[in-house]
Protein backbone atom coordinates (compact mmCIF):
# COMPACT_ATOMS: atom_id res chain seq x y z
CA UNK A 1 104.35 8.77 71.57
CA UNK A 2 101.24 10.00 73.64
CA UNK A 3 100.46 13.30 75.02
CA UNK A 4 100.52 11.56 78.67
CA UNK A 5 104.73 12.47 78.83
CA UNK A 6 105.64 15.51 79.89
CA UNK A 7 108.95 17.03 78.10
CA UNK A 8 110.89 17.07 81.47
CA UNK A 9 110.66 13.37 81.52
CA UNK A 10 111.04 11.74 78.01
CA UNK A 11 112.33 13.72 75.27
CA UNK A 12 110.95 14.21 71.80
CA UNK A 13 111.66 11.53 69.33
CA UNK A 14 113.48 13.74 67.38
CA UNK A 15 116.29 14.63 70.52
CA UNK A 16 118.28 11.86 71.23
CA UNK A 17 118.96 10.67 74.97
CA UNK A 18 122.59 10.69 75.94
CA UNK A 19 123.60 7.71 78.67
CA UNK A 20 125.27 10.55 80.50
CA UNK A 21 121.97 12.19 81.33
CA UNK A 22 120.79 10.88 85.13
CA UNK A 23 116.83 10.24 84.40
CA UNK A 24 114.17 9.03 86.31
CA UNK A 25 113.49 4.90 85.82
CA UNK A 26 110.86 4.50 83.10
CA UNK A 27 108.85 0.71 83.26
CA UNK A 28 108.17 -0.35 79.90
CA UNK A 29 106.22 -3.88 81.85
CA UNK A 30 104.35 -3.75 84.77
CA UNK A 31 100.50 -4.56 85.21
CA UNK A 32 99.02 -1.42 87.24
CA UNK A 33 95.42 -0.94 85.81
CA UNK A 34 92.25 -2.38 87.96
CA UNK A 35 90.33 -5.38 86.84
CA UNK A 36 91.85 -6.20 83.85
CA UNK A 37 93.76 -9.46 84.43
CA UNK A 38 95.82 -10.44 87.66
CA UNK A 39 97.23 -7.02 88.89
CA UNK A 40 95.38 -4.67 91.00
CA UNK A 41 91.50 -5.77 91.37
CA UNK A 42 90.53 -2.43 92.47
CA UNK A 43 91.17 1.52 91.68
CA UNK A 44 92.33 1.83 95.14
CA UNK A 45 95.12 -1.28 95.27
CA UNK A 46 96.12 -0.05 91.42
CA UNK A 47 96.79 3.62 92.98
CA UNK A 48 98.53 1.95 96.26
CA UNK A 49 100.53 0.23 93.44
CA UNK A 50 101.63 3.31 91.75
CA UNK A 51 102.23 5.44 94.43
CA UNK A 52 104.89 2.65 95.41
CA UNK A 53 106.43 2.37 91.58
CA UNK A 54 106.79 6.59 91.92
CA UNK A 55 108.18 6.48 95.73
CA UNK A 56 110.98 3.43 93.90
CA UNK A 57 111.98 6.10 91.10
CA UNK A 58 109.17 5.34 88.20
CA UNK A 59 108.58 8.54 86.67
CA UNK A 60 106.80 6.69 83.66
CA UNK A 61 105.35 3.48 83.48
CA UNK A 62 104.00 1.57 80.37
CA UNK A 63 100.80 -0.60 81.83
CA UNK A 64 100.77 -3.87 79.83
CA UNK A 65 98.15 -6.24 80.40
CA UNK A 66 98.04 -9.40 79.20
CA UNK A 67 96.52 -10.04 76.23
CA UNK A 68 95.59 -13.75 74.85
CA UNK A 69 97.22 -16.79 76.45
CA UNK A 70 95.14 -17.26 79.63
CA UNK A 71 93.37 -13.92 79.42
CA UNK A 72 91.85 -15.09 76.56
CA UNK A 73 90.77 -11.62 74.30
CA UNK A 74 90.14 -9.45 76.83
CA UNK A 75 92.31 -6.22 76.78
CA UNK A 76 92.02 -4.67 73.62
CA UNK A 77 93.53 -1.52 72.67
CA UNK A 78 89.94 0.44 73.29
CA UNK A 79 89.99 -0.91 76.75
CA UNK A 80 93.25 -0.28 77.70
CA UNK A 81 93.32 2.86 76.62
CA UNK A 82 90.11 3.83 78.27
CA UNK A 83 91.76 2.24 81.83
CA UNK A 84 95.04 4.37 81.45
CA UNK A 85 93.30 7.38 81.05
CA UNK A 86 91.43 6.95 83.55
CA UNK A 87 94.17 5.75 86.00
CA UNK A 88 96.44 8.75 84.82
CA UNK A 89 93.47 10.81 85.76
CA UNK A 90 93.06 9.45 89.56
CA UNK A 91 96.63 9.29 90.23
CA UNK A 92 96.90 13.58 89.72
CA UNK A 93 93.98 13.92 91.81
CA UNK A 94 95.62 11.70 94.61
CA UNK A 95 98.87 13.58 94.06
CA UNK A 96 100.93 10.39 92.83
CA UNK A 97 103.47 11.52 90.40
CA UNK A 98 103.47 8.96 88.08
CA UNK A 99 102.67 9.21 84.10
CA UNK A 100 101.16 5.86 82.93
CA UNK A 101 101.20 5.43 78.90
CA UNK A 102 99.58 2.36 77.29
CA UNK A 103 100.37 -1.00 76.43
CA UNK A 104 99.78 -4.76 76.62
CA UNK A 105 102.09 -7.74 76.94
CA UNK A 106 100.74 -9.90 73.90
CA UNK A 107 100.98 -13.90 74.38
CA UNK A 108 102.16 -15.27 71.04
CA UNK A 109 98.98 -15.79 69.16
CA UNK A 110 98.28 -16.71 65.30
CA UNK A 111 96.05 -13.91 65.43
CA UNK A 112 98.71 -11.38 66.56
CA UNK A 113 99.41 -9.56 62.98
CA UNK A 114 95.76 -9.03 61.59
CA UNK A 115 94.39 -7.63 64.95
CA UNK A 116 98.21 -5.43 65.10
CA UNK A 117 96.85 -4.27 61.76
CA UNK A 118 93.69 -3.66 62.31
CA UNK A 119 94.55 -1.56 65.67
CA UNK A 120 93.20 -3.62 68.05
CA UNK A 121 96.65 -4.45 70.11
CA UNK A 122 98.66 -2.20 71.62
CA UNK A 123 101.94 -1.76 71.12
CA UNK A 124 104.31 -0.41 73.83
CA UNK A 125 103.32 3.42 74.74
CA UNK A 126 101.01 3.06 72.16
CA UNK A 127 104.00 4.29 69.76
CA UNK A 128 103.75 1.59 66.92
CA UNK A 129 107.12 0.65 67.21
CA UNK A 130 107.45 -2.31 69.71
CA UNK A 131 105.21 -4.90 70.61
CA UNK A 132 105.94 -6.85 74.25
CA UNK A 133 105.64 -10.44 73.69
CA UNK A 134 104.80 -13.50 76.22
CA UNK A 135 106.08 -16.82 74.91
CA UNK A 136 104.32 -19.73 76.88
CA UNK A 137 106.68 -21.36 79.55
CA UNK A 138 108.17 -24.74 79.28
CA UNK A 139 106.99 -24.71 75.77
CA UNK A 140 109.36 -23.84 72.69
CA UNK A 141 107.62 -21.69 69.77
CA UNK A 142 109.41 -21.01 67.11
CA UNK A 143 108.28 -17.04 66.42
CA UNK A 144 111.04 -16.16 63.85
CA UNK A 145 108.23 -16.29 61.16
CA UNK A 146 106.25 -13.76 63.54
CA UNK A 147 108.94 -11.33 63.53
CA UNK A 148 109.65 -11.08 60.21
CA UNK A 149 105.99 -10.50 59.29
CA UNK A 150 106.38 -7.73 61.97
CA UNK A 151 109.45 -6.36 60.61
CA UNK A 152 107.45 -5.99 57.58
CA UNK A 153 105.68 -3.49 59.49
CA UNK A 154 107.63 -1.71 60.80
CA UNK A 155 107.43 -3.72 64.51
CA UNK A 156 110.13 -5.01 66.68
CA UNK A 157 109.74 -7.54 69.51
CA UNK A 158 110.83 -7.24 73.12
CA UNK A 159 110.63 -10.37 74.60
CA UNK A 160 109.43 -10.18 78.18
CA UNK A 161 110.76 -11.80 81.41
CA UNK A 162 113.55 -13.77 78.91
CA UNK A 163 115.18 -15.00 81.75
CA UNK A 164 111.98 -17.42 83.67
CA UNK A 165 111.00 -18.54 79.94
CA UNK A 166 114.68 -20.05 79.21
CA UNK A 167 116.04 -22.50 79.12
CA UNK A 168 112.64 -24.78 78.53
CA UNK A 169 110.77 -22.19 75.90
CA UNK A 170 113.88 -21.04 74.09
CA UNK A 171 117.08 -22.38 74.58
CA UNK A 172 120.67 -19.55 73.85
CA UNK A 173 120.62 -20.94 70.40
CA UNK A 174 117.21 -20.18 69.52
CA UNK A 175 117.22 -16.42 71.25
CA UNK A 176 120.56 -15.73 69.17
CA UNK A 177 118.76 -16.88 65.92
CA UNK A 178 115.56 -14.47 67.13
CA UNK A 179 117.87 -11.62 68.56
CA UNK A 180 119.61 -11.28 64.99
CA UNK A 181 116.24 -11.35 63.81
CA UNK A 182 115.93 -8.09 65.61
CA UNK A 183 114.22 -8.99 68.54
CA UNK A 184 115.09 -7.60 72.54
CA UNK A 185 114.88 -9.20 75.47
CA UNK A 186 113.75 -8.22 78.61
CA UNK A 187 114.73 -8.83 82.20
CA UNK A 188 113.10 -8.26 85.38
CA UNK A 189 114.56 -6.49 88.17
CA UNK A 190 113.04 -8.43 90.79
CA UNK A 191 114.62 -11.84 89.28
CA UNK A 192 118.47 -9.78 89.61
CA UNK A 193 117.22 -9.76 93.37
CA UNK A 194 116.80 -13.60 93.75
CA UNK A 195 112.85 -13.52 94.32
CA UNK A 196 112.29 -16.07 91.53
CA UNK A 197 114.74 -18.70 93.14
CA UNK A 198 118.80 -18.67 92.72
CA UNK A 199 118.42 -20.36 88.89
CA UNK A 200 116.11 -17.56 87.64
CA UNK A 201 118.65 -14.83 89.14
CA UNK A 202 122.00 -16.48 87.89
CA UNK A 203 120.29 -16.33 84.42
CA UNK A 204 119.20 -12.95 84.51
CA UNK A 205 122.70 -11.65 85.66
CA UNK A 206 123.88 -13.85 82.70
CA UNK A 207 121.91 -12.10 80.11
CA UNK A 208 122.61 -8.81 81.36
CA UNK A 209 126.93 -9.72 82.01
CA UNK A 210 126.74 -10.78 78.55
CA UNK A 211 124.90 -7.76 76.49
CA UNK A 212 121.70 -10.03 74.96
CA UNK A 213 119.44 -8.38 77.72
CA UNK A 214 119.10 -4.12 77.03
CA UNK A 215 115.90 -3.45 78.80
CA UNK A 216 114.82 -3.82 82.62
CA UNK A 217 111.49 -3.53 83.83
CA UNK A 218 109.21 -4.22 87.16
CA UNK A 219 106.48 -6.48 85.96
CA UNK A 220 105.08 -5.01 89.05
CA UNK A 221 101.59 -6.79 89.84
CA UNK A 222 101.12 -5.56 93.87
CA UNK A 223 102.94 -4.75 96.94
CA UNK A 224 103.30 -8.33 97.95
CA UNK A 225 105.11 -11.05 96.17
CA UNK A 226 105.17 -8.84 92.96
CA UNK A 227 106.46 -5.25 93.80
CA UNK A 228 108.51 -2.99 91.82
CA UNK A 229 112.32 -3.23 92.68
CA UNK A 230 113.59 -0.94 90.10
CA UNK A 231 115.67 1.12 92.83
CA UNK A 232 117.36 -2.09 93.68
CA UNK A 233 118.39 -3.65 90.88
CA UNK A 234 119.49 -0.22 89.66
CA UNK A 235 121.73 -0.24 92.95
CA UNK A 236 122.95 -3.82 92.47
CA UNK A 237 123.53 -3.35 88.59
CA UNK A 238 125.66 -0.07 89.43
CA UNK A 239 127.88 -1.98 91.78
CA UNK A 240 128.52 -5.03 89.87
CA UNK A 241 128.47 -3.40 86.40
CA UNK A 242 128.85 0.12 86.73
CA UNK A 243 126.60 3.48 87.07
CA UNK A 244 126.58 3.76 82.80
CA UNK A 245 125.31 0.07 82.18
CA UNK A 246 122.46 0.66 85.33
CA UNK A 247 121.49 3.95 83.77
CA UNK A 248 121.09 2.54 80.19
CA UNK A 249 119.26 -0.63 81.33
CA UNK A 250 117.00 1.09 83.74
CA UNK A 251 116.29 4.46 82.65
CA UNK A 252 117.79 4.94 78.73
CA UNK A 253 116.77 2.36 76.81
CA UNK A 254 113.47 2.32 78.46
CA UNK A 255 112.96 5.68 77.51
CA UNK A 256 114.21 4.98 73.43
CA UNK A 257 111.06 2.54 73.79
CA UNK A 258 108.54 4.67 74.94
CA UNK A 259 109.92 7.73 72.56
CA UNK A 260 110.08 5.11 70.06
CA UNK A 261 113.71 5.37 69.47
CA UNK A 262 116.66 2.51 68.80
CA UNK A 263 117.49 0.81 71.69
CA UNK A 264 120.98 1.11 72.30
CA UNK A 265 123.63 -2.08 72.81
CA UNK A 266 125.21 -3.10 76.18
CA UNK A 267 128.88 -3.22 75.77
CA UNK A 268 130.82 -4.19 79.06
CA UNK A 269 134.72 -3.83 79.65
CA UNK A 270 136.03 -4.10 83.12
CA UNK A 271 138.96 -1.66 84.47
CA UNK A 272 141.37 -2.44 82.10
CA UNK A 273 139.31 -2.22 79.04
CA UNK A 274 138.77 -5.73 78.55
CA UNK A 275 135.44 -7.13 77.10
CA UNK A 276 133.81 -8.95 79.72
């Protein structure tokens, strides 16, 4: 974990998180750093950006450009590094209470283990633990080889925005075989609101109402047709599923990423005790 966490936000490694604790969100995917693929293009719209992530709740966020796919090789671990530091650095002096860590969202590449091992991608809050993956959409890759070559290191997968890549890039059957390979998926809060289209949203709730999905995030990219909703979903996830499940989602298991803890499960029971 990096220095850029304060203790009264995320908690050493070593002190577990308890669901009953009421934390700030944390946003382990959002794209908040200028210039460096199709989030902010300036210092002054990635600041606007921030300021709005902080005012929804965000006490941390994890920026994760893209790395490969249609960015090419741009972003490496150097780079980002260099851009969150410097970010961090202008949001204190504009008085925007937000602590941004380091990351990437890493397309599925051939190349992904050698340049993991030789330090050039980053892993989520830099912490060595988990890696956010892009698949491609509309295209199935099989990347069950891929994560057992990073379980061999040590590396688990969180598989980003699960719910617009599926059915077409991986199919129920082929995210079971990959989530009992020990990978995570990831939902964003913005599809739970409907912006993606009614299909995108009854998915996400699906993954969520049925425990696969233990992680949501902004993938925040402006103020416009890509703003943070974390407040919301947090509000609509507490009414339809209850304060606990909202709390883990949003804030707990978010912070077991960045701390580089287990990510807990999602279990669901409605009044009566019955499993949903």
């Amino acid at each position: 974990m990096t220095d850029h966490v304060s203790d009264n936000m995320i908690r050493a490694r070593s002190e577990p998180l308890e669901v009953s604790d009421r934390r700030p969100f944390v946003d382990i995917h959002c794209h908040c750093l200028a210039g460096l693929d199709d989030g902010p293009a300036t210092m002054s719209d990635a600041v606007a950006l921030c300021r709005k992530m902080a005012e929804d709740g965000i006490a941390v966020a994890v920026a994760t450009p893209h790395l490969f796919g249609g960015f090419k090789d741009c972003n490496e671990a150097a780079e980002v590094r260099e851009a969150v530091r410097l970010l961090n650095e202008t949001l204190k002096n504009n008085g925007v209470r937000l602590n941004v860590l380091a990351g990437s969202e890493v397309h599925v590449d051939e190349r992904l283990c050698r340049l993991l091992k030789e330090g050039r991608i980053m892993t989520l809050a830099d912490g060595g633990r988990y890696i956010l993956l892009e698949l491609p959409f509309q295209v199935c890759v099989d990347i069950a080889p891929l994560l057992t070559e990073l379980a061999s290191a040590g590396v688990q997968c969180i598989i980003s925005h699960v719910e617009r890549i599926a059915p077409f890039a991986a199919p129920r059957s082929t995210l079971m075989a990959w989530m009992e390979r020990g990978a995570h998926m990831q939902i964003t809060a913005s599809s739970l609101m409907g912006e993606f289209g009614r299909r995108v949203q009854s998915r996400a709730w699906s993954f969520l109402e049925s425990g696969w999905t233990k992680l949501v995030a902004t993938d925040s990219h402006n103020l416009y047709h890509r703003r943070p909703r974390m407040r919301a979903a947090f509000e609509h996830i507490s009414a339809r599923l209850g304060e606990d499940v909202a709390h883990l989602v949003c804030s707990e298991n978010p912070a077991r990423v960045v701390s580089g803890q287990d990510i807990l499960s999602v279990s669901l029971y409605d009044q009566q005790g019955t499993q949903l």
